[in-house]
Protein backbone atom coordinates (compact mmCIF):
# COMPACT_ATOMS: atom_id res chain seq x y z
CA UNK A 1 -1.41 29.79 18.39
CA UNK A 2 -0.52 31.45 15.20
CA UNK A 3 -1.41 35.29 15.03
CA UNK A 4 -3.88 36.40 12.28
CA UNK A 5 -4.15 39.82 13.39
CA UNK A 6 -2.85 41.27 9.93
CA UNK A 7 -4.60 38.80 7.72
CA UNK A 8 -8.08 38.84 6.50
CA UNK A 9 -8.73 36.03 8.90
CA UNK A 10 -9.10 38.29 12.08
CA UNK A 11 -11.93 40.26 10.70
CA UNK A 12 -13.50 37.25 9.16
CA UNK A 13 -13.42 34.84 12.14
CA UNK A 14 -15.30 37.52 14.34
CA UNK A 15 -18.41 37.82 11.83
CA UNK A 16 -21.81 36.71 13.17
CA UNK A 17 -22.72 35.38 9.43
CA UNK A 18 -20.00 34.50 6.77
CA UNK A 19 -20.72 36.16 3.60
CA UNK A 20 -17.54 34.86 2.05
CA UNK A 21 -16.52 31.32 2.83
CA UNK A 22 -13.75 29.44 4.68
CA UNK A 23 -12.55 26.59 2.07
CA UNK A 24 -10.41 23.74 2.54
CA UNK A 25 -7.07 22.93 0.14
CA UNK A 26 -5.62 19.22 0.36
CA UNK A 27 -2.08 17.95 -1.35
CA UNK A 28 -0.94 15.12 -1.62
CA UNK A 29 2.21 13.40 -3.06
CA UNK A 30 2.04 10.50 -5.64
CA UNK A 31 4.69 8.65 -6.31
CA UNK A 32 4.78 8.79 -9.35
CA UNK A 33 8.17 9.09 -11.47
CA UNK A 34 8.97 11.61 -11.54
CA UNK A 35 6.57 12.75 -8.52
CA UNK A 36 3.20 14.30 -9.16
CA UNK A 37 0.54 16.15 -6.70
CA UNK A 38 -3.09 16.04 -6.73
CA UNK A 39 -4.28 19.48 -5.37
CA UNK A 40 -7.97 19.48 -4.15
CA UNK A 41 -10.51 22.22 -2.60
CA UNK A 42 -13.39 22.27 -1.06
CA UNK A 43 -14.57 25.44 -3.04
CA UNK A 44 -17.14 24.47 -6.17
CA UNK A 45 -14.91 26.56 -8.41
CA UNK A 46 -11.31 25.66 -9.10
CA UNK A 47 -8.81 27.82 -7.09
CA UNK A 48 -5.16 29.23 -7.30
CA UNK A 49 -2.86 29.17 -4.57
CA UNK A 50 0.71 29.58 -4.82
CA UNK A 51 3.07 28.93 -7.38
CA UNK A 52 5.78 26.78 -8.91
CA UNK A 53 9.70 27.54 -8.83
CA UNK A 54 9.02 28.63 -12.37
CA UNK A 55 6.20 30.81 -11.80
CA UNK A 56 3.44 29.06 -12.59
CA UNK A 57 0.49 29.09 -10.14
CA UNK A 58 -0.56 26.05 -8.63
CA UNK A 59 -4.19 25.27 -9.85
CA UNK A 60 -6.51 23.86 -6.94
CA UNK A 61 -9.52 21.07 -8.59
CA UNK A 62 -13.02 21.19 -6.89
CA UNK A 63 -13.79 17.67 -5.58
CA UNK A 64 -16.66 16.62 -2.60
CA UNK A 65 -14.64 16.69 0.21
CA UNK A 66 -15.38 15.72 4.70
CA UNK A 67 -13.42 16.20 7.55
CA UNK A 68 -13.38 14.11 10.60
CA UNK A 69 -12.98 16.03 14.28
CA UNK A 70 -10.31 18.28 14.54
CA UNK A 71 -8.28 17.30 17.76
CA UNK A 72 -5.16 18.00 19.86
CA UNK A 73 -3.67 15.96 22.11
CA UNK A 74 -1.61 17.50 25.68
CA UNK A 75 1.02 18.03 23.93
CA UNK A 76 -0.41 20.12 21.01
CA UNK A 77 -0.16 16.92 18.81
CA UNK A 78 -2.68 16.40 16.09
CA UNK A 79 -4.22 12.98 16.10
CA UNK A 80 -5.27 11.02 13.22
CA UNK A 81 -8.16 12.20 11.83
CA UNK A 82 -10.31 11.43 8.63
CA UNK A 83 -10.50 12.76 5.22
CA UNK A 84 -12.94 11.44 3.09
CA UNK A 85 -13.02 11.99 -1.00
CA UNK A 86 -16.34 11.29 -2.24
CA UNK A 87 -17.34 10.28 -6.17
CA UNK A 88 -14.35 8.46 -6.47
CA UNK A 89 -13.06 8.39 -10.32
CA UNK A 90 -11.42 5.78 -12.11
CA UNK A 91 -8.59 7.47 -12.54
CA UNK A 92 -8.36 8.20 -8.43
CA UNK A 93 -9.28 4.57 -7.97
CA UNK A 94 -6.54 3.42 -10.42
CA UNK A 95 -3.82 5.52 -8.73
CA UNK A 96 -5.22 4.24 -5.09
CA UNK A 97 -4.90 0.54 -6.32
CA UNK A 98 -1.10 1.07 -8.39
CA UNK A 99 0.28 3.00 -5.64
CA UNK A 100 -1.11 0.87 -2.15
CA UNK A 101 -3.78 3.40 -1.20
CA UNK A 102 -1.08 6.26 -0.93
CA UNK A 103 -0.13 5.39 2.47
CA UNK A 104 2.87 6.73 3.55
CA UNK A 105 2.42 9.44 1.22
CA UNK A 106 2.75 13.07 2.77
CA UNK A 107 -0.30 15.27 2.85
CA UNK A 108 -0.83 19.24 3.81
CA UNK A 109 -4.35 20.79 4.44
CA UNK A 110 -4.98 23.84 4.53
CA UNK A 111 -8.02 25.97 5.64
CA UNK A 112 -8.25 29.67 3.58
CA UNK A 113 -10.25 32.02 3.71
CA UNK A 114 -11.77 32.67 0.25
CA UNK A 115 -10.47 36.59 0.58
CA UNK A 116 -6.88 35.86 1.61
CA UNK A 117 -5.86 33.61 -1.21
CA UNK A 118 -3.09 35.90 -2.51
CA UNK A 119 -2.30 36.50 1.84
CA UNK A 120 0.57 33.40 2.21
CA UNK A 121 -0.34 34.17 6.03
CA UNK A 122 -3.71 33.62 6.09
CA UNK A 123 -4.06 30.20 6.74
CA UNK A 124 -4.32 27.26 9.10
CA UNK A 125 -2.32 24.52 8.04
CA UNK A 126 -1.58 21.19 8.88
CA UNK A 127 1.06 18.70 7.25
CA UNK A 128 1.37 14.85 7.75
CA UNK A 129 1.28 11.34 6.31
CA UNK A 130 -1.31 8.84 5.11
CA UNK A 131 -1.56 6.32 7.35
CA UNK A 132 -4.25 4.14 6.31
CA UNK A 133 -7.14 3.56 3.31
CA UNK A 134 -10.20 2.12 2.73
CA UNK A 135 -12.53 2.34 -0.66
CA UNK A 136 -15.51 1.58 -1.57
CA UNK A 137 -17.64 2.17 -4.38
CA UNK A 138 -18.53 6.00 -3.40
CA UNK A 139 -15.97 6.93 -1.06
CA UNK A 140 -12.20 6.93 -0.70
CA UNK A 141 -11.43 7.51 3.12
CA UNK A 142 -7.64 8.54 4.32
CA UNK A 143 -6.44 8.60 8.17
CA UNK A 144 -4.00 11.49 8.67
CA UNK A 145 -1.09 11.49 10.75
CA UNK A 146 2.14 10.81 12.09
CA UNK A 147 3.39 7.05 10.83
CA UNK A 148 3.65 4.58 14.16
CA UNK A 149 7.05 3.84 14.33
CA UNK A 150 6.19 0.76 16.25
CA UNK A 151 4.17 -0.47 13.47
CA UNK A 152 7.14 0.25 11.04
CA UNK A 153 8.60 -2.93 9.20
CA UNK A 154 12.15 -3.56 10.49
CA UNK A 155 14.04 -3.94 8.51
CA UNK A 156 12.93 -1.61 5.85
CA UNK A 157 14.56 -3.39 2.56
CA UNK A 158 16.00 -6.99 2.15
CA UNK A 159 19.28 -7.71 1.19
CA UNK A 160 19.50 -9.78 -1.81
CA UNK A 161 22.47 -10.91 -3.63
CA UNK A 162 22.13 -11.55 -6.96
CA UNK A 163 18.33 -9.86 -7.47
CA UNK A 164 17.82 -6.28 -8.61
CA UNK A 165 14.86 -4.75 -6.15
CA UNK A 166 15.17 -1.21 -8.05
CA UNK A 167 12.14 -0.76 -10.20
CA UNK A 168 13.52 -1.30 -14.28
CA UNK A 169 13.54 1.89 -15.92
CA UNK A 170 12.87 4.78 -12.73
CA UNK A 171 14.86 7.29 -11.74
CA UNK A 172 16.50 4.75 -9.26
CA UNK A 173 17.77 2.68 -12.31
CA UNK A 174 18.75 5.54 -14.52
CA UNK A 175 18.12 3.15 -17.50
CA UNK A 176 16.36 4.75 -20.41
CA UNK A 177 13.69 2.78 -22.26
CA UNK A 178 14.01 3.58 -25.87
CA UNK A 179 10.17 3.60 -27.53
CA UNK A 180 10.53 1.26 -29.75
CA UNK A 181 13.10 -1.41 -28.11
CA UNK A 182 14.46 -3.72 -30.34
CA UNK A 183 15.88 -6.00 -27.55
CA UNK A 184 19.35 -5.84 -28.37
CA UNK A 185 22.48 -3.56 -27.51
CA UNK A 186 21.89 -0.94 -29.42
CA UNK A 187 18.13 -0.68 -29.77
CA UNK A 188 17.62 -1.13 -26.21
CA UNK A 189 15.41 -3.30 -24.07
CA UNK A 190 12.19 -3.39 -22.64
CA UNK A 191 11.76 -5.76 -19.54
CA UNK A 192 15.28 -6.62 -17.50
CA UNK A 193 15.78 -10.03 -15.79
CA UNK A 194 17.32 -7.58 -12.88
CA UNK A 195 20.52 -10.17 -12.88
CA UNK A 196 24.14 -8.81 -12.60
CA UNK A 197 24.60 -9.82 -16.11
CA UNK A 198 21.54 -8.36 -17.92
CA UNK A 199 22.43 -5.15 -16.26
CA UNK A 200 25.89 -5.44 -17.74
CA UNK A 201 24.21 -5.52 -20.73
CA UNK A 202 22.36 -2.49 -20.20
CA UNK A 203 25.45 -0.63 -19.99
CA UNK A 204 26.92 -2.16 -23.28
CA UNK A 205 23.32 -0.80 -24.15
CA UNK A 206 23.98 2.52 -23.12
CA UNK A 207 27.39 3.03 -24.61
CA UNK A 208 26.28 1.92 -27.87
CA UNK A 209 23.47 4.74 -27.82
CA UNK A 210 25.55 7.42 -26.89
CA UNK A 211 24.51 8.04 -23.31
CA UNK A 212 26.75 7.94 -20.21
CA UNK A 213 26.84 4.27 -18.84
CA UNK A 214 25.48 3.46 -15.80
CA UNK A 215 25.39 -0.17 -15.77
CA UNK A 216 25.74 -2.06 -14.26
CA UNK A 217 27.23 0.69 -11.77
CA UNK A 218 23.52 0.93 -10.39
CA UNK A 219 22.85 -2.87 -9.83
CA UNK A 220 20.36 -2.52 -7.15
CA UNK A 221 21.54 -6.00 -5.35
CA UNK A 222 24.62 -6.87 -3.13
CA UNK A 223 26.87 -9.73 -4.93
CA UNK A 224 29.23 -9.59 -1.63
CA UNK A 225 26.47 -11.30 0.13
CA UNK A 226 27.39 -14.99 1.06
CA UNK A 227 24.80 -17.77 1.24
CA UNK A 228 24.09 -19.54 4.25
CA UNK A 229 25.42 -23.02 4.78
CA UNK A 230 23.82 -25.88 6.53
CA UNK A 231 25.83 -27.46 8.76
């Protein structure tokens, strides 16, 4: 068990009444590109925890938030338990639809005490994966926890031969989408068949905007592949 003994949290946890709270701070990955966190407390105000590389502290939103039990298994394993987010926006609902309810996302909770914010030590923390969602029109509920392996898909991505699977235009690609395309090489494009030939073209593209070429270099497909036959 972690030792507390020169944190606020040993003084706190032996108090017959709490006159400052415990509060509860939730992150969570979205994958987003480039990547983007929605940080979330328990605490009615918003709080600061942390900070960037760059030195800019990480901001903390107040939103309704409910824990299922807290359990460990033999081993010291946590189970999967249940976060619910109540008062669902719909901006939280958009982002839950576009992005498959999070799942697979990693997640870290952490419980504070309201005194020990600045204390990096004084804190229970727990860090895992989404492994499952369900909304309805009040509440977003998440299960926490370790992915089942057994559940995984196998394989993980198909191998196609002549049909880009990298998403046009994300950091995968590496194409840039001008703002105003004018759908020809030079003025750039704004959909891709994801063929090996329109991603030739993208490079042309490229070269005749002045940026370094990466087409089709990054054609996310495998032309090696040969077709069945049917004997």
């Amino acid at each position: 068990m972690k030792d507390f003994a020169a944190t606020v949290v040993a003084a706190a946890k032996n108090q017959l009444e709490q006159t400052q709270p415990f509060i509860w701070l939730v992150s969570v990955e979205v994958p987003t590109d480039p990547p983007t966190r929605y940080r979330l407390t328990s605490y009615p105000e918003a709080i600061q925890r942390g900070q960037t590389s760059a030195g800019v502290p990480l901001t903390f939103s107040p939103f309704p938030l409910a824990f299922g039990d807290f359990r460990t298994s033999g081993k010291g394993d946590l189970p999967p338990l249940t976060l619910n987010v109540a008062n669902v926006t719909l901006e939280v609902a958009g982002v839950l639809q576009e992005y498959g309810g999070l799942v697979g996302q990693p997640v870290t909770l952490r419980l504070v005490h309201i005194q020990g914010l600045e204390d990096p030590n004084a804190q229970a923390g727990w860090a895992g994966r989404i492994t499952g969602c369900t909304v309805d029109d009040t509440v977003a509920s998440f299960s926490i926890g370790a992915p089942n392996l057994q559940k995984a898909p196998y394989p993980r991505n198909r191998f196609i031969a002549n049909h880009c699977q990298v998403r046009y235009g994300s950091a995968e690609c590496g194409y840039i989408i001008p703002a105003a395309p004018g759908e020809s090489i030079g003025t750039g494009f704004s959909t891709c068949p994801r063929t090996l030939s329109a991603c030739g073209v993208r490079g042309l593209d490229e070269l005749a905007r002045g940026l370094t070429q990466l087409h089709p270099l990054r054609f996310g497909a495998y032309p090696g592949i040969q077709l069945g036959t049917v004997n």
